[in-house]
PDB file of N, CA and C in Angstrom:
ATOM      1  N   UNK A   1       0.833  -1.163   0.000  1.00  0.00           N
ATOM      2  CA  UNK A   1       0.000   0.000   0.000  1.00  0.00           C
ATOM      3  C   UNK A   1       0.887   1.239   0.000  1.00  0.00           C
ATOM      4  N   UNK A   2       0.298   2.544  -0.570  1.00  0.00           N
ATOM      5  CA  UNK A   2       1.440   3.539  -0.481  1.00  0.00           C
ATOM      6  C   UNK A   2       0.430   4.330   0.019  1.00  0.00           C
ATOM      7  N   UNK A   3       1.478   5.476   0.664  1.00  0.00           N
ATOM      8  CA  UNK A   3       1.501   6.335   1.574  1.00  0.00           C
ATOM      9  C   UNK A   3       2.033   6.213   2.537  1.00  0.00           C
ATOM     10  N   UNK A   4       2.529   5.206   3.233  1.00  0.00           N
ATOM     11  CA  UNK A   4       2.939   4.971   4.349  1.00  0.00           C
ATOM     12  C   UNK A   4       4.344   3.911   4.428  1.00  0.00           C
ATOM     13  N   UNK A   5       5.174   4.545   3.559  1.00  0.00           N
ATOM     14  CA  UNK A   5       6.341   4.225   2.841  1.00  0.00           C
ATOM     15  C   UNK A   5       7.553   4.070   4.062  1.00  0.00           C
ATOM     16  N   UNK A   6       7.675   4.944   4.977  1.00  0.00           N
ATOM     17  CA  UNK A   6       8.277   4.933   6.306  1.00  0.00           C
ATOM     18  C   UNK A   6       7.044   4.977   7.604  1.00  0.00           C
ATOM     19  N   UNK A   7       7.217   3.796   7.869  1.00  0.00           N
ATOM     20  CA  UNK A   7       5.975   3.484   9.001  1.00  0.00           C
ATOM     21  C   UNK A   7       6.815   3.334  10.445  1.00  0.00           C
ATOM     22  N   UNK A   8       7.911   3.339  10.184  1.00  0.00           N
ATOM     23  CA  UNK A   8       8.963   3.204  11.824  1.00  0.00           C
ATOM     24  C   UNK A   8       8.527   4.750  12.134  1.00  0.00           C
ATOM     25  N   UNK A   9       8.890   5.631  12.124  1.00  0.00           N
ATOM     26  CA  UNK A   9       8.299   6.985  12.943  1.00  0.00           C
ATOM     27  C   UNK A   9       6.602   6.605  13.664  1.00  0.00           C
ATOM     28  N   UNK A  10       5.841   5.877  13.104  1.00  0.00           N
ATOM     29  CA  UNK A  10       4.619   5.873  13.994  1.00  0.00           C
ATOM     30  C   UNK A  10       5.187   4.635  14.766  1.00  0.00           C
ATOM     31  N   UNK A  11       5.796   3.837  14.880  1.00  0.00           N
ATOM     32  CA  UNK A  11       5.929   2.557  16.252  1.00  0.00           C
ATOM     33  C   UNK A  11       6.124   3.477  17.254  1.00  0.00           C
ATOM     34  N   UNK A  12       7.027   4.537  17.116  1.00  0.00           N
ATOM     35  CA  UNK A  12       7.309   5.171  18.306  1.00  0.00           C
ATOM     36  C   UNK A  12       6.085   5.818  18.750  1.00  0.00           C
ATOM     37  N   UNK A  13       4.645   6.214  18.140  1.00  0.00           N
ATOM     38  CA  UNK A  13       3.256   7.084  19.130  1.00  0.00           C
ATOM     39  C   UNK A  13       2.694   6.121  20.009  1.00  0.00           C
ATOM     40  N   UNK A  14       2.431   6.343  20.837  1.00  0.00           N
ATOM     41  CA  UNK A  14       1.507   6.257  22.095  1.00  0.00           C
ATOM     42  C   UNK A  14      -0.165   5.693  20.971  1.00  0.00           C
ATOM     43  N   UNK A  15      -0.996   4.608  21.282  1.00  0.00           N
ATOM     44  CA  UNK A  15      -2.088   4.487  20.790  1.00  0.00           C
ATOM     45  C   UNK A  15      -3.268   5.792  20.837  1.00  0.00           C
ATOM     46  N   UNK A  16      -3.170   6.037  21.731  1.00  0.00           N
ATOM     47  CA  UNK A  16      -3.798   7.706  22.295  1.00  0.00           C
ATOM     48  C   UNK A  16      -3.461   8.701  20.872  1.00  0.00           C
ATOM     49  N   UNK A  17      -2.156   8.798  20.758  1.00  0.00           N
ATOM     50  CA  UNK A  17      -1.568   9.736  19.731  1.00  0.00           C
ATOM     51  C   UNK A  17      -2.120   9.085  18.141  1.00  0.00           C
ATOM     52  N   UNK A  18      -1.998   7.833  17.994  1.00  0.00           N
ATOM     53  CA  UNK A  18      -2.464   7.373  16.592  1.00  0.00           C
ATOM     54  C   UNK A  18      -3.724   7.526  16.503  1.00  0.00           C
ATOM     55  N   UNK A  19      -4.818   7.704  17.503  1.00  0.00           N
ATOM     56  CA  UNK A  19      -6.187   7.308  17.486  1.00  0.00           C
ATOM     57  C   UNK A  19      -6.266   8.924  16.830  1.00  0.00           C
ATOM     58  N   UNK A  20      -5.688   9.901  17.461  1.00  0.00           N
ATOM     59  CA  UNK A  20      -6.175  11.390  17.429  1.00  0.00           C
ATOM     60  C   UNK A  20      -4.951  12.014  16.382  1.00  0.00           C
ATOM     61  N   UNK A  21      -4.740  11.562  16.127  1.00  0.00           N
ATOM     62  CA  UNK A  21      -3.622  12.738  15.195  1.00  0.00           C
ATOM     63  C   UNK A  21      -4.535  12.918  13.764  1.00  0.00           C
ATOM     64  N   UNK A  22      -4.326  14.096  13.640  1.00  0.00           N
ATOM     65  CA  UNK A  22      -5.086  14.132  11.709  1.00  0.00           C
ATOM     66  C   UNK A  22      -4.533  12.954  10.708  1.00  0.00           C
ATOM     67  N   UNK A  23      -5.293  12.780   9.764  1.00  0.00           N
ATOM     68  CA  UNK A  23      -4.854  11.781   8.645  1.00  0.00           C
ATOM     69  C   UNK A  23      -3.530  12.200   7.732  1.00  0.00           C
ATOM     70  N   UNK A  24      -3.898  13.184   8.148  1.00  0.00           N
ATOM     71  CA  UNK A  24      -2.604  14.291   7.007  1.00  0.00           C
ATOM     72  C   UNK A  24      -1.330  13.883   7.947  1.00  0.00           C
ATOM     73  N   UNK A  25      -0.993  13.862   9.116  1.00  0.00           N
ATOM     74  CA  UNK A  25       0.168  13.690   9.459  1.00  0.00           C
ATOM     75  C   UNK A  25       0.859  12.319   9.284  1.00  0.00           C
ATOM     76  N   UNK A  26       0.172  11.064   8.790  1.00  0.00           N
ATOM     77  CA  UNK A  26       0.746   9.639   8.131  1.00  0.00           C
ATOM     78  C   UNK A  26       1.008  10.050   6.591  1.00  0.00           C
ATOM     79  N   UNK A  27       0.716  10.986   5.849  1.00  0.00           N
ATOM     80  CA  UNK A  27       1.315  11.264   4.679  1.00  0.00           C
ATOM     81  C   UNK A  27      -0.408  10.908   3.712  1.00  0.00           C
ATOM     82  N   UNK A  28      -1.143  10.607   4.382  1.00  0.00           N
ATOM     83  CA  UNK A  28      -2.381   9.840   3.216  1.00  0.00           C
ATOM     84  C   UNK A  28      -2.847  10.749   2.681  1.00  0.00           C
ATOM     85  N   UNK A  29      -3.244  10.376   1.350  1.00  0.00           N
ATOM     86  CA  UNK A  29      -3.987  10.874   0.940  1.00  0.00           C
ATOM     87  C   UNK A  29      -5.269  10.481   0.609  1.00  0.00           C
ATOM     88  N   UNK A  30      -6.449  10.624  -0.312  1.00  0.00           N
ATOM     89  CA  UNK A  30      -7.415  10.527  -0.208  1.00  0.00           C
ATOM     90  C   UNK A  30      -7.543   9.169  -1.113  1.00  0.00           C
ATOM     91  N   UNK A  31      -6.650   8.630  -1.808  1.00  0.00           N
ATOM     92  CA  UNK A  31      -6.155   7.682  -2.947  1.00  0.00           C
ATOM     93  C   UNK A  31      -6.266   6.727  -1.674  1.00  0.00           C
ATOM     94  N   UNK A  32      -5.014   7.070  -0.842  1.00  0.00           N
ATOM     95  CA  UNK A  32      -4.776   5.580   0.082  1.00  0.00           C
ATOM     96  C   UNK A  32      -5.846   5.487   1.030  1.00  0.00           C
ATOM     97  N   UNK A  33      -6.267   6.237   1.691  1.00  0.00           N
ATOM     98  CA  UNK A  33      -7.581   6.554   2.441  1.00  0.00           C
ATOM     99  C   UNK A  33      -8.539   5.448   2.322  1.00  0.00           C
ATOM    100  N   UNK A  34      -8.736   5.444   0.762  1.00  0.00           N
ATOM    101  CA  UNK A  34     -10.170   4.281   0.587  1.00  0.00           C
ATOM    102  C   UNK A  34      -9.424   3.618  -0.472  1.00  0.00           C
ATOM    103  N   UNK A  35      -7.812   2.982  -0.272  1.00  0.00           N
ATOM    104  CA  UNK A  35      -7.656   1.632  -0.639  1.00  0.00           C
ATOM    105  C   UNK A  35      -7.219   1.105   0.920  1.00  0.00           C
ATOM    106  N   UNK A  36      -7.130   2.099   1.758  1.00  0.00           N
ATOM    107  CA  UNK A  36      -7.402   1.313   3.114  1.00  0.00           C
ATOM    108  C   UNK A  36      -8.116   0.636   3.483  1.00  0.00           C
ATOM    109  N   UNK A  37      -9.309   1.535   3.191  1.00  0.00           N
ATOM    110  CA  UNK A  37     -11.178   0.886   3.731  1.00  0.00           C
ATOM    111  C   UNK A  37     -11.148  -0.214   3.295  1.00  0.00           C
ATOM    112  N   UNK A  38     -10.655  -0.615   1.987  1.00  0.00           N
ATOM    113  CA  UNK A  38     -11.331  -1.837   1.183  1.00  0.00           C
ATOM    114  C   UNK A  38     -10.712  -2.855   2.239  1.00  0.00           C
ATOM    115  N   UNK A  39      -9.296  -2.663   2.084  1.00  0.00           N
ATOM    116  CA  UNK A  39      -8.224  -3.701   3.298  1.00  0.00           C
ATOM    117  C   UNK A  39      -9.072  -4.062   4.452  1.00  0.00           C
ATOM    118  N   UNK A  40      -9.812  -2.622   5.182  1.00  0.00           N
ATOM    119  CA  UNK A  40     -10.269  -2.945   6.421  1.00  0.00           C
ATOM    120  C   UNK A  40     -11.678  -3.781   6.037  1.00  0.00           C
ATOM    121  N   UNK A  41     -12.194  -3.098   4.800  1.00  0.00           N
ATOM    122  CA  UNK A  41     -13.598  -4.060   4.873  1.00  0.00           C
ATOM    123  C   UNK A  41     -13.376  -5.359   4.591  1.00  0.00           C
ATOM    124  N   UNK A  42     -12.173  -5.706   3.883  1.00  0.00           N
ATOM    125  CA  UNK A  42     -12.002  -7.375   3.710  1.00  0.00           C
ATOM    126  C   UNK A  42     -11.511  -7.892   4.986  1.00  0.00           C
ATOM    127  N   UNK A  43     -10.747  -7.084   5.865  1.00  0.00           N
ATOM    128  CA  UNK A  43     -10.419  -8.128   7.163  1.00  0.00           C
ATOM    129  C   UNK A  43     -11.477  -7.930   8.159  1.00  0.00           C
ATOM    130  N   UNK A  44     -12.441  -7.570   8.164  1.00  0.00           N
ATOM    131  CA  UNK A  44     -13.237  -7.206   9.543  1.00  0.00           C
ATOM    132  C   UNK A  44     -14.616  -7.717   8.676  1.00  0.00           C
ATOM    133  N   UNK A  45     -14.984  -7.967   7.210  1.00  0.00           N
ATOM    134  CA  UNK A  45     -16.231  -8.541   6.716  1.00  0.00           C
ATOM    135  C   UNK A  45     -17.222  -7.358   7.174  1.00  0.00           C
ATOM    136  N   UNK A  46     -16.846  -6.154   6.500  1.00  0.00           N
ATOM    137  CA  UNK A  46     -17.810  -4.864   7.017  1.00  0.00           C
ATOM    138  C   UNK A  46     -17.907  -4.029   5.385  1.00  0.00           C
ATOM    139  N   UNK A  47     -18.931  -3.736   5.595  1.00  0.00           N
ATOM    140  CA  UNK A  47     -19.278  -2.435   4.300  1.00  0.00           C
ATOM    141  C   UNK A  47     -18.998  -0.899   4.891  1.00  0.00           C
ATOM    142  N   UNK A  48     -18.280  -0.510   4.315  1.00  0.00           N
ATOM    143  CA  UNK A  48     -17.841   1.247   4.818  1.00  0.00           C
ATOM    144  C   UNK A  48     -18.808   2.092   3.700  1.00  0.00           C
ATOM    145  N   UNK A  49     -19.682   2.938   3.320  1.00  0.00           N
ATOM    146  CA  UNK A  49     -19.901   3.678   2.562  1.00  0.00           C
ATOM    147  C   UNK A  49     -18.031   5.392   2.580  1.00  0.00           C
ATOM    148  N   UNK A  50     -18.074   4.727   0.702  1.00  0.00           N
ATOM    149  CA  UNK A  50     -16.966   6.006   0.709  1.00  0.00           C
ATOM    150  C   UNK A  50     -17.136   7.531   1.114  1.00  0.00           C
ATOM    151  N   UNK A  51     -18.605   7.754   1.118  1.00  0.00           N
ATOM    152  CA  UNK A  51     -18.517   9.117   1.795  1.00  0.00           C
ATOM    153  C   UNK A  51     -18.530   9.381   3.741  1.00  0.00           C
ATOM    154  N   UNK A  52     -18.626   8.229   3.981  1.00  0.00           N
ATOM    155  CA  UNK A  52     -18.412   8.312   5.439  1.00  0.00           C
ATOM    156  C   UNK A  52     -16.906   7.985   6.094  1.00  0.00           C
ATOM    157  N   UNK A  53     -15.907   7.205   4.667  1.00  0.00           N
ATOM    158  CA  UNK A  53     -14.660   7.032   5.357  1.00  0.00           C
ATOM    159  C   UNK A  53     -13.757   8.673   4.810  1.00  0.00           C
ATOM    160  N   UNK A  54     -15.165   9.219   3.887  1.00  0.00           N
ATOM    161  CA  UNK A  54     -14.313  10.680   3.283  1.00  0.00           C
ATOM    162  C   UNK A  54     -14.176  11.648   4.690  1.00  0.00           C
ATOM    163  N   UNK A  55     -15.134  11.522   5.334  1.00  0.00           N
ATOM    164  CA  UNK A  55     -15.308  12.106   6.736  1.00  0.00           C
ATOM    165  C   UNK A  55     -14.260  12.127   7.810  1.00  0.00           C
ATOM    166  N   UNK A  56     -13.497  10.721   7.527  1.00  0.00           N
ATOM    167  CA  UNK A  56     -13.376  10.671   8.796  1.00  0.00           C
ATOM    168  C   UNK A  56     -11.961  11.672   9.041  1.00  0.00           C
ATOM    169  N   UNK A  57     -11.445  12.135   9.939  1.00  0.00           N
ATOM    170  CA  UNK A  57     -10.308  13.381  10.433  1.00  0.00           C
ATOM    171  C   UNK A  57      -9.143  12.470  10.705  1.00  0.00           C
ATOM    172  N   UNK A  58      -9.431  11.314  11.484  1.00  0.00           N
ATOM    173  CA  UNK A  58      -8.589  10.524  12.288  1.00  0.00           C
ATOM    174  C   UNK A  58      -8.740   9.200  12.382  1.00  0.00           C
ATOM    175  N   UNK A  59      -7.812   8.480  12.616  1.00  0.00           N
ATOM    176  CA  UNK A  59      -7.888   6.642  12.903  1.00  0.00           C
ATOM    177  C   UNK A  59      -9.443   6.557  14.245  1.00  0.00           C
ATOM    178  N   UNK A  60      -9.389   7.414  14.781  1.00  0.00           N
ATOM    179  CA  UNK A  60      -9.712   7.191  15.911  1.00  0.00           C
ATOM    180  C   UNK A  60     -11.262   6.971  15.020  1.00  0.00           C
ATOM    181  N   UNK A  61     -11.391   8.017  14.383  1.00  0.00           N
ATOM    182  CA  UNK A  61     -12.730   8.055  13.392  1.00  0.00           C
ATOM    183  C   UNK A  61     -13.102   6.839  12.399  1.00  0.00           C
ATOM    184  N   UNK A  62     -12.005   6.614  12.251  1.00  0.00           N
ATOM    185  CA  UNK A  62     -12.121   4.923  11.097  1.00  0.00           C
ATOM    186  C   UNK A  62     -12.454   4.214  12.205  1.00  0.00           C
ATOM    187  N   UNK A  63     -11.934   3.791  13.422  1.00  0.00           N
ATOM    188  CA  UNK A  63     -12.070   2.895  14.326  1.00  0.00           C
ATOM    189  C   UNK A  63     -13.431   2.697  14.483  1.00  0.00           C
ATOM    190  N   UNK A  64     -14.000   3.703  14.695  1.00  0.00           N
ATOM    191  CA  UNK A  64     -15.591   4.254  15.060  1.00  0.00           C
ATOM    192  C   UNK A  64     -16.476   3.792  14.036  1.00  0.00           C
ATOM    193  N   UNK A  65     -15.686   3.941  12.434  1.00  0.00           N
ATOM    194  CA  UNK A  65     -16.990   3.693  11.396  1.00  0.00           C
ATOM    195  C   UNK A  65     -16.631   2.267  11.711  1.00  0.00           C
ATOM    196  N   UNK A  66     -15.717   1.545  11.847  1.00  0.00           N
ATOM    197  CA  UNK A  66     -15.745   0.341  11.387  1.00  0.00           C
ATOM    198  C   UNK A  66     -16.656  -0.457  12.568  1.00  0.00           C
ATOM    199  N   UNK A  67     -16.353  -0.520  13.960  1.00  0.00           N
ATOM    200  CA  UNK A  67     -17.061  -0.790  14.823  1.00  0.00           C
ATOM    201  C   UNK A  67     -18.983  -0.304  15.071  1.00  0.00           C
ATOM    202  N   UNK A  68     -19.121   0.809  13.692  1.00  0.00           N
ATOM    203  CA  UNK A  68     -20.332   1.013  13.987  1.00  0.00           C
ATOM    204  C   UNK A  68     -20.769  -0.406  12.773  1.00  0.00           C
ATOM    205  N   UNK A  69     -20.406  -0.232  11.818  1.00  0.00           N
ATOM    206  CA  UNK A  69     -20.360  -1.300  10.837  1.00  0.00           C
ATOM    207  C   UNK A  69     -20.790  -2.411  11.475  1.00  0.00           C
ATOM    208  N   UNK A  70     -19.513  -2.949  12.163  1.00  0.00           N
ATOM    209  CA  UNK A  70     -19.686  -4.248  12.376  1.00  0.00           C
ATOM    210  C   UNK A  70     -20.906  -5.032  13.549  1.00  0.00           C
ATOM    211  N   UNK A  71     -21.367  -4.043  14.475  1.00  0.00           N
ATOM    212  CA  UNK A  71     -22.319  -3.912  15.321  1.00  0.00           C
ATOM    213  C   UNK A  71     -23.906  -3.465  14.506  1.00  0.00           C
ATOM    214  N   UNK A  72     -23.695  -2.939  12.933  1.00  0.00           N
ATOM    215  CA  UNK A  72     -24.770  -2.932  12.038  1.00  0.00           C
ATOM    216  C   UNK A  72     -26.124  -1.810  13.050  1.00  0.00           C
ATOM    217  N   UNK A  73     -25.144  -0.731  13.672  1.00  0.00           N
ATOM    218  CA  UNK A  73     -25.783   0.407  14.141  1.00  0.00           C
ATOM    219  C   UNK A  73     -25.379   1.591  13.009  1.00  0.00           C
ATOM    220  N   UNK A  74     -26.178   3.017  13.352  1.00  0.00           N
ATOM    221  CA  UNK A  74     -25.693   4.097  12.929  1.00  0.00           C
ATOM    222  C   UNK A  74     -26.162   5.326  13.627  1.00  0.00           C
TER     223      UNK A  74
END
């Protein structure tokens, strides 16, 4: 997957720090963004609509769609 070409600088954040940091500070863009989703919807067996993973600011926010997903709330 690209965007995230040097991934050793994030081992070193705190989970706290990955959940909340903007998307912009892992380098993504909106390309890798939703060839992520697909990754996450094939390992977790969840449907993301693309305008709700366009939303999201932060991991912490993907975490959220995906767990609303998979619990089949909204």
């Amino acid at each position: 997957m690209s965007g995230l070409a040097d991934s050793s600088t994030y081992f070193k954040w705190s989970d706290e720090r990955l959940l909340i940091e903007p998307l912009e500070a892992f380098g993504i863009d909106s390309l890798t963004l939703l060839e992520f989703a697909m990754e996450v919807e094939n390992a977790y067996n969840v449907a993301l609509e693309e305008e709700d993973v366009n939303l999201c600011n932060n991991v912490g926010d993907l975490v959220s769609l995906v767990a609303v997903a998979r619990n089949g709330t909204n």
